[in-house]
N, C-alpha and C. Protein backbone atom coordinates (compact mmCIF):
# COMPACT_ATOMS: atom_id res chain seq x y z
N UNK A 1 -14.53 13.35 12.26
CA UNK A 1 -13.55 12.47 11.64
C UNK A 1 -12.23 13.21 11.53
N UNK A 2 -11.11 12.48 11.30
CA UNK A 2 -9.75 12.86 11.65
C UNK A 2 -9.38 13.25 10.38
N UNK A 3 -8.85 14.63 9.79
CA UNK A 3 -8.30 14.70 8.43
C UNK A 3 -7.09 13.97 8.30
N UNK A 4 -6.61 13.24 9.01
CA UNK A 4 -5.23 12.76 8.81
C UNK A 4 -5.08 11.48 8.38
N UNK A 5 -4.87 10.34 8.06
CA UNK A 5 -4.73 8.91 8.17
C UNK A 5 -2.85 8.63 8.04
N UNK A 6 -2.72 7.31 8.80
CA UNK A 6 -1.41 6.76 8.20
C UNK A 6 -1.68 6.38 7.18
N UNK A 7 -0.38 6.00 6.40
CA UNK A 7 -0.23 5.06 5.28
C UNK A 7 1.27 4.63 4.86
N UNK A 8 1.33 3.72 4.13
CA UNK A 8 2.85 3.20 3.86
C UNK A 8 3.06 3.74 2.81
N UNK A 9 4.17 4.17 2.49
CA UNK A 9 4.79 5.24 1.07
C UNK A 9 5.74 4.51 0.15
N UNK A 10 6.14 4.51 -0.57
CA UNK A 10 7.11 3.88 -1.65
C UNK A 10 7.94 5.19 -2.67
N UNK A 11 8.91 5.61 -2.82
CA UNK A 11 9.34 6.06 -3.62
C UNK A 11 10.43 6.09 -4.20
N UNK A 12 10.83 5.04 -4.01
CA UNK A 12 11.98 4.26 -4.84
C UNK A 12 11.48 2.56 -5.40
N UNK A 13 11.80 1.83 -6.19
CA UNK A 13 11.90 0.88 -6.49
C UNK A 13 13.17 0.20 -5.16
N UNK A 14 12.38 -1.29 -4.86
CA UNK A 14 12.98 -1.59 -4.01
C UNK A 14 12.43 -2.64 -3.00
N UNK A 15 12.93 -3.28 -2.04
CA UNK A 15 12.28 -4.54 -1.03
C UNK A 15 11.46 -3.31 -0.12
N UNK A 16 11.17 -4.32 0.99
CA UNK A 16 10.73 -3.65 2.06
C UNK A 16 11.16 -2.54 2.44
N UNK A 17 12.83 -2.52 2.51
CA UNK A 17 13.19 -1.29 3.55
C UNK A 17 13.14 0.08 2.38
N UNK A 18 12.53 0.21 1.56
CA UNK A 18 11.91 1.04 0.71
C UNK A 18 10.57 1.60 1.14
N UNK A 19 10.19 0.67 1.88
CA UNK A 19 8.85 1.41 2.46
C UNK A 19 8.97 2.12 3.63
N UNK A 20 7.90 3.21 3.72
CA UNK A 20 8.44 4.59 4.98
C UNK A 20 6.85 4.83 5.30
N UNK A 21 6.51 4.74 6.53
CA UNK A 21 5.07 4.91 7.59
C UNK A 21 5.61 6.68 7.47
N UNK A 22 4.01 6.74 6.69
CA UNK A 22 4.00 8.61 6.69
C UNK A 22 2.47 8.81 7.50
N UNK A 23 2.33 10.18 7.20
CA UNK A 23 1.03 11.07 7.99
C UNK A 23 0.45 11.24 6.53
N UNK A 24 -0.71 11.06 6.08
CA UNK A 24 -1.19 12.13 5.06
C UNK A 24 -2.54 12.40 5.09
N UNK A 25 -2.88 13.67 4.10
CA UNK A 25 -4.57 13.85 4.50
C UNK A 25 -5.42 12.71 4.07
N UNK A 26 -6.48 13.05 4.49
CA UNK A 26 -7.35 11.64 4.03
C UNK A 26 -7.96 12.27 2.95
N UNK A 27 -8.18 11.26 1.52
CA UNK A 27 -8.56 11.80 0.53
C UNK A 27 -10.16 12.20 0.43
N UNK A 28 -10.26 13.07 -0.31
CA UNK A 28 -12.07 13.07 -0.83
C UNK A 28 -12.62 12.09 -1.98
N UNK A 29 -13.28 11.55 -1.85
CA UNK A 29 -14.21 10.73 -3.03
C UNK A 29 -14.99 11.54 -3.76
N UNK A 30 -14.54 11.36 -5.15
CA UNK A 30 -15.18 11.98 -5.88
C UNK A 30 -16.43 11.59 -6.05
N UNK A 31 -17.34 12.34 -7.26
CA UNK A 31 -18.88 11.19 -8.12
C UNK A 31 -18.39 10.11 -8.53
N UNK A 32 -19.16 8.98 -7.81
CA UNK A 32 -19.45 7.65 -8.48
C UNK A 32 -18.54 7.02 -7.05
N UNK A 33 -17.30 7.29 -6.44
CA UNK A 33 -16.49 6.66 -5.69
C UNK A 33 -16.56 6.87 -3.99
N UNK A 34 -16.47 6.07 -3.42
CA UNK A 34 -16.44 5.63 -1.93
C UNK A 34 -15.26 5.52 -1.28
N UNK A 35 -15.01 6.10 0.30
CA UNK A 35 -14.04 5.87 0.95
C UNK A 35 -14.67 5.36 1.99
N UNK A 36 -13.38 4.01 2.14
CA UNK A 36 -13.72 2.60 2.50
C UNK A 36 -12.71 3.26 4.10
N UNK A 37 -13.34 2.95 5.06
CA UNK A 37 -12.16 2.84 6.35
C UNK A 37 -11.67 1.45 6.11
N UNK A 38 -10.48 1.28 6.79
CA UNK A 38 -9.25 -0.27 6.99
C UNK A 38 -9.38 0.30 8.04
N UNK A 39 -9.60 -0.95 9.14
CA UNK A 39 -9.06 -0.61 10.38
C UNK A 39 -7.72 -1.76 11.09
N UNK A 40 -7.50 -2.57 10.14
CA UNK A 40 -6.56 -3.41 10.06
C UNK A 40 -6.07 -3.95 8.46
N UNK A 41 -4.81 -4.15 8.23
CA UNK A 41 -4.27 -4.72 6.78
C UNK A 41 -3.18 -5.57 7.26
N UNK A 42 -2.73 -6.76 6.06
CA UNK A 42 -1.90 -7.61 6.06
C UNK A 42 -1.03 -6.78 5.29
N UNK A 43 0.56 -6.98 5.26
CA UNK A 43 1.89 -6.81 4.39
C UNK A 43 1.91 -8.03 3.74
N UNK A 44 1.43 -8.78 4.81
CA UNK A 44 2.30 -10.16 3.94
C UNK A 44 1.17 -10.83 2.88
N UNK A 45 1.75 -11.57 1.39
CA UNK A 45 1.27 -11.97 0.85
C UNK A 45 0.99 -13.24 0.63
N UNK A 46 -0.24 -13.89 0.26
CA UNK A 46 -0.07 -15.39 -0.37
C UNK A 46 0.55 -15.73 -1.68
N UNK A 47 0.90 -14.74 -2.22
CA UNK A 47 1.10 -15.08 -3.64
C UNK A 47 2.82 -15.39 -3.02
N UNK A 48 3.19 -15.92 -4.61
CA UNK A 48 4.58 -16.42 -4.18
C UNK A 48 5.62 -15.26 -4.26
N UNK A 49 6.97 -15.11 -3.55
CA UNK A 49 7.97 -14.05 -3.77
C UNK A 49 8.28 -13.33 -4.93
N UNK A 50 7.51 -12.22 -5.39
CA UNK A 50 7.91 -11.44 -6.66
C UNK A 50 8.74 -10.93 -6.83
N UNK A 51 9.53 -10.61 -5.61
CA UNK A 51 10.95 -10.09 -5.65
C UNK A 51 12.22 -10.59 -6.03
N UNK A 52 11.81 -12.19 -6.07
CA UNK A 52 12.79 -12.88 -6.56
C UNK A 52 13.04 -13.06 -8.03
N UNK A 53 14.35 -13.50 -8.10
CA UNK A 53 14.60 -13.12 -9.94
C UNK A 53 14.23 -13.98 -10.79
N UNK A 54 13.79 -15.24 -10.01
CA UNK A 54 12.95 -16.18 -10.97
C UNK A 54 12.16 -15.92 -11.86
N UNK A 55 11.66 -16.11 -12.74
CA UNK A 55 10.68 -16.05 -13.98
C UNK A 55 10.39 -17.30 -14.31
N UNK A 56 9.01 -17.53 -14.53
CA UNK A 56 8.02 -18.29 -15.41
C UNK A 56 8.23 -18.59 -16.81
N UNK A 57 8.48 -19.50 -17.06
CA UNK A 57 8.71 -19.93 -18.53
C UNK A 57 7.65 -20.60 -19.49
N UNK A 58 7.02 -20.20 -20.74
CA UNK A 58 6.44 -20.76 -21.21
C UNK A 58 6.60 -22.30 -21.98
């Protein structure tokens, strides 16, 4: 197995172009926890735009 995996990074608050495709090691699972392979993921969501400044009103 490959010690490496991609993953998407965040380290700013921010839209999309806040996100940055890095290299990092692949983690160890501790007691009690499992590492799951993805061999495919969605970005996009069903839920509605959270980025927008709308708010829910009671």
């Amino acid at each position: 197995m490959n010690n490496t995996m991609r993953a998407i990074s965040q380290d700013e608050l921010g839209g999309p172009e806040v996100l940055k495709s890095t290299t990092i090691e692949v983690p160890e699972p501790g007691i009690g926890e499992v590492l799951v392979r993805v061999h495919a993921a969605s970005g996009e969501s069903a839920w509605p735009d959270c980025s927008s400044k709308q708010t829910a009103r009671a």
